[in-house]
Protein backbone atom coordinates (compact mmCIF):
# COMPACT_ATOMS: atom_id res chain seq x y z
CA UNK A 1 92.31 101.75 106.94
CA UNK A 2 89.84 102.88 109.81
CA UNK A 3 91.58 104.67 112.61
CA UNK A 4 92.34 104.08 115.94
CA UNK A 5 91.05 100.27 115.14
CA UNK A 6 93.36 97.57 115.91
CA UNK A 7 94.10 95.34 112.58
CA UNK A 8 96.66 92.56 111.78
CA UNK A 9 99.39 93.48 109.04
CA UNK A 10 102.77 91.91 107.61
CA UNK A 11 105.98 93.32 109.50
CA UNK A 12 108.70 94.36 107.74
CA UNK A 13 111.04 95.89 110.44
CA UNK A 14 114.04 98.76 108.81
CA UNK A 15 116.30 101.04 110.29
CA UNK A 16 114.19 103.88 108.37
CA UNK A 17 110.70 105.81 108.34
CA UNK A 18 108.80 106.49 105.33
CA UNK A 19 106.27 108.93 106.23
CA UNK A 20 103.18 109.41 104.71
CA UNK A 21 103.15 110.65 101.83
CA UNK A 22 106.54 109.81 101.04
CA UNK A 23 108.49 107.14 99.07
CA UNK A 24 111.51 104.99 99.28
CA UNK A 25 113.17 102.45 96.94
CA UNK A 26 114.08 98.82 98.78
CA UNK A 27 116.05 96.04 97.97
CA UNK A 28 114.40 92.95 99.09
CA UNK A 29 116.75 89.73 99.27
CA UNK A 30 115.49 87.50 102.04
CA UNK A 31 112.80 84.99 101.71
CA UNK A 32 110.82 85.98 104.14
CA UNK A 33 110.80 89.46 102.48
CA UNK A 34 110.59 88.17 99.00
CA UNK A 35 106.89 86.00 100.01
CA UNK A 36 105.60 89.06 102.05
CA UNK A 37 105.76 91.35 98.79
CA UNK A 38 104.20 88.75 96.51
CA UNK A 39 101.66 88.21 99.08
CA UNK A 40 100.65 91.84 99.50
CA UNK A 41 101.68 93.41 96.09
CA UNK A 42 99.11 90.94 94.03
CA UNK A 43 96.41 92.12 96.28
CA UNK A 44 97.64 95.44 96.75
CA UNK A 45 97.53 95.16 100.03
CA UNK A 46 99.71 97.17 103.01
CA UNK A 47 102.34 96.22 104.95
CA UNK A 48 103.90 98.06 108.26
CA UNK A 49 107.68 99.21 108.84
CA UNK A 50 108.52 99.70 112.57
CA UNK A 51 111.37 101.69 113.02
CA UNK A 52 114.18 100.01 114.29
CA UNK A 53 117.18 101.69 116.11
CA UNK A 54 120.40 100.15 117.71
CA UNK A 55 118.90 96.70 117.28
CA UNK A 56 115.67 97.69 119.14
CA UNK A 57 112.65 97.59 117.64
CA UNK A 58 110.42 100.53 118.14
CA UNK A 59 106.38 100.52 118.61
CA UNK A 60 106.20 103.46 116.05
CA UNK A 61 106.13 103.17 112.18
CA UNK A 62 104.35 103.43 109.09
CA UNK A 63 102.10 101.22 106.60
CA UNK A 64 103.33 101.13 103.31
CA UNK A 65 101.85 100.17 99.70
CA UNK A 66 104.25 98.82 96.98
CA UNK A 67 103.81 101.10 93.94
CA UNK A 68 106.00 99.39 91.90
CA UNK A 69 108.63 96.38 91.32
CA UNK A 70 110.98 98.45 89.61
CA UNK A 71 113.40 95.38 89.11
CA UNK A 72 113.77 91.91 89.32
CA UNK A 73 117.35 89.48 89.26
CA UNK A 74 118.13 86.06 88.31
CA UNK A 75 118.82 85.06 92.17
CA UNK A 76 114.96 85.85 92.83
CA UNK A 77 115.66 89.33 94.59
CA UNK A 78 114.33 92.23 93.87
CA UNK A 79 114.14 96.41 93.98
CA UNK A 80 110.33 97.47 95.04
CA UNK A 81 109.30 101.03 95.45
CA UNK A 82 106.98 101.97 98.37
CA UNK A 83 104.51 104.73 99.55
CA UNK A 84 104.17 105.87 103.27
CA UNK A 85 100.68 105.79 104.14
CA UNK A 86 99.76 105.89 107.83
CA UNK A 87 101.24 105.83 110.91
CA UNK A 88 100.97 102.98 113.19
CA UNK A 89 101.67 101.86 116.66
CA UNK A 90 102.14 98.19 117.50
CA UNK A 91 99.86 96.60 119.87
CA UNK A 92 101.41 93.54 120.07
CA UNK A 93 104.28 91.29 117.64
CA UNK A 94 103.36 88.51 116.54
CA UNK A 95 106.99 86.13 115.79
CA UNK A 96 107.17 83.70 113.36
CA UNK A 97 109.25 80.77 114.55
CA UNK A 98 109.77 79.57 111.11
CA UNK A 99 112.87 82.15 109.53
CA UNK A 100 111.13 81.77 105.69
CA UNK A 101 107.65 84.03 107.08
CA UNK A 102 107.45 86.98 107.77
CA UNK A 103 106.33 88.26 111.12
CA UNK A 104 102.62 90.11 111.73
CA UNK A 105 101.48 92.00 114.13
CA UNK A 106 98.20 94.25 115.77
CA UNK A 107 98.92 97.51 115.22
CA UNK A 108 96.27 100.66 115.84
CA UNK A 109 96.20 103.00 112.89
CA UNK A 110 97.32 106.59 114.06
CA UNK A 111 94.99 109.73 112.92
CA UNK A 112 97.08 112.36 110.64
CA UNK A 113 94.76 115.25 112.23
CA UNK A 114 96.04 118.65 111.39
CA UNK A 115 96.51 121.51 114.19
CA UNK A 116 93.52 123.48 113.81
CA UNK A 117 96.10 127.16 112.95
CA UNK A 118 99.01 125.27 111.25
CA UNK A 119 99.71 128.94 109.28
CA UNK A 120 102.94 129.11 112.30
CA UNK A 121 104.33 125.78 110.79
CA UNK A 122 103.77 127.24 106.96
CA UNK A 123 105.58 130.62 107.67
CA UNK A 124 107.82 129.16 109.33
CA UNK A 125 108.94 126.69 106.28
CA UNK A 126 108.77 129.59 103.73
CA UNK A 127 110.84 131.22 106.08
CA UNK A 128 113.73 128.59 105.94
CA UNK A 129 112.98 127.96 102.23
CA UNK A 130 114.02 131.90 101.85
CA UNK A 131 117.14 131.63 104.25
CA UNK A 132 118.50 129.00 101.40
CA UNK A 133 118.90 131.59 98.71
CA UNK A 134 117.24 128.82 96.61
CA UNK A 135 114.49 129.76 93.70
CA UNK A 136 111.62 128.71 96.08
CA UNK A 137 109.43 126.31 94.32
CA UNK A 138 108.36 124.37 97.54
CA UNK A 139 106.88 127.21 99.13
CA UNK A 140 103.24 126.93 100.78
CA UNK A 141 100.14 129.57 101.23
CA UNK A 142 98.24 129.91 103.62
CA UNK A 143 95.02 128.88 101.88
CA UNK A 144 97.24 125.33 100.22
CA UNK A 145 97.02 124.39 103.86
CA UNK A 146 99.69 121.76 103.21
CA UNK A 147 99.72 118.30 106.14
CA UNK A 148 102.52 118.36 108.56
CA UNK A 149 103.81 115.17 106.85
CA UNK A 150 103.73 116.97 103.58
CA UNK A 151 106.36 119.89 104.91
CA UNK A 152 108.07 117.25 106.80
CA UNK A 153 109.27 115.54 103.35
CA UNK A 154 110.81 118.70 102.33
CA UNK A 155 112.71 119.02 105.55
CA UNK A 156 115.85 116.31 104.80
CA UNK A 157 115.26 114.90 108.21
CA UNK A 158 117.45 112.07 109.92
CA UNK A 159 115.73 108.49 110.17
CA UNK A 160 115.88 109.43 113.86
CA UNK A 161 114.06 112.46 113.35
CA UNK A 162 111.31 111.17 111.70
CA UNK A 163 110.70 108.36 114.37
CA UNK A 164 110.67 111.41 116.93
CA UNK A 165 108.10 113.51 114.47
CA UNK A 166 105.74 110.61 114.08
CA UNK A 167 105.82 109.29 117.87
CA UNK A 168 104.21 112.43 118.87
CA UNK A 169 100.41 111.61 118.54
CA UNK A 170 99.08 114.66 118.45
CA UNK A 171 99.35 117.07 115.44
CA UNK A 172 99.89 120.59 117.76
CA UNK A 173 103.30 118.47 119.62
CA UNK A 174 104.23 117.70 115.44
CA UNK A 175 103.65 120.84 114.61
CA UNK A 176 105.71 122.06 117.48
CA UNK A 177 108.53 119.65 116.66
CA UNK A 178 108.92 120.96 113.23
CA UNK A 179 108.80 124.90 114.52
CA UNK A 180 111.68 124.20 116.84
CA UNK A 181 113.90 122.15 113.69
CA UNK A 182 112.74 124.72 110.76
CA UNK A 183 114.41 127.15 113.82
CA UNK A 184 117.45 125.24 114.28
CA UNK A 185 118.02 124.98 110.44
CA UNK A 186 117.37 128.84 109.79
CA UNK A 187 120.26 129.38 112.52
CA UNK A 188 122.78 127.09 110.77
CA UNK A 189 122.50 128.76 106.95
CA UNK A 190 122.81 131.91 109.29
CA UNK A 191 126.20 131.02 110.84
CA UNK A 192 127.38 129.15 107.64
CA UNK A 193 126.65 132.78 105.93
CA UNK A 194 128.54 134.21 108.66
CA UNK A 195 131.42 132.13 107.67
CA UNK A 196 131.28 132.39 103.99
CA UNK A 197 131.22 135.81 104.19
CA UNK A 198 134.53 136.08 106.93
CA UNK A 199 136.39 134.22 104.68
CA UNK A 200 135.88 136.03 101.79
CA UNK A 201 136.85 139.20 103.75
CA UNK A 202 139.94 137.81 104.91
């Protein structure tokens, strides 16, 4: 996929993100859906997902690769599993008429640059990992120099969130977003502490 180059890819529009790097488990069940995963699983090809939210569909997503059909049924539908690749932003949609095809569209592929210091976002993630009074086994150094994506996963964000995180374009505003949610999360194990510990005074 060459970056910042406009290309034409399948559409397959869901109310979720699957960032790069990551992977998600889908039922497929209409025909449409069904012919647009034989046509790019045989040729392990891509296909986008543009987020869609309150029945509007966003210019912001991902491209995917199937790794695997993980099952097929008698009534032709199936459960696929995908990988997040890159992240996209539609140029313009391209609507098929007919309901049986898929839609396509011109999307530009979006760089994954990392901040040139991201050692703030890594502290701050070991930081939050700590605040769980978990064994930490997803903790990062400062020479793994992990992507933003990559601590993203580990974050349990909303759908919504991850549209926001991958909207932002450039990696120091990703970066940034992250900080300010790692923050927010380190603040509510605080208080939820607090709690535990008041009522077992009481």
């Amino acid at each position: 996929m060459q970056l910042n180059k406009t290309i034409d890819i399948p559409m397959f529009p869901l109310s979720l993100v699957v960032l790069p790097g990551e992977t998600e488990s889908l039922h497929i069940f209409e025909t449409r859906y069904k012919k647009l995963v034989n046509d790019t699983f045989n040729d392990n090809k891509f296909f986008g997902i543009p987020f869609i939210h309150i029945d509007e569909l966003h210019p912001y997503g991902t491209t995917v690769r199937i790794k695997e059909i993980t099952n097929t049924y008698p009534d032709g539908t199936m459960d696929i599993l995908v990988e997040g690749l890159k992240v996209i932003h539609i140029e313009m949609l391209h609507e098929n008429e007919n309901q049986n095809q898929y839609d396509t569209a011109t999307v530009k592929i979006l760089p994954s640059c990392q901040p040139r210091d991201i050692i703030p976002l890594i502290e701050a993630f070991n930081s939050y990992k700590e605040s769980l009074h978990e064994e930490i086994q997803s903790t990062f150094t400062d020479q793994e120099q992990p992507g933003i994506f990559e601590i993203a996963r580990h974050l349990s964000l909303t759908e919504l969130e991850k549209f926001e995180l991958i909207k932002l374009e450039k990696s120091t505003k990703r970066m940034r977003y992250l900080i300010n949610k790692i923050r927010l999360l380190i603040e509510i194990n605080k208080r939820s502490d607090q709690l535990n510990n008041e009522f077992y005074l009481n």
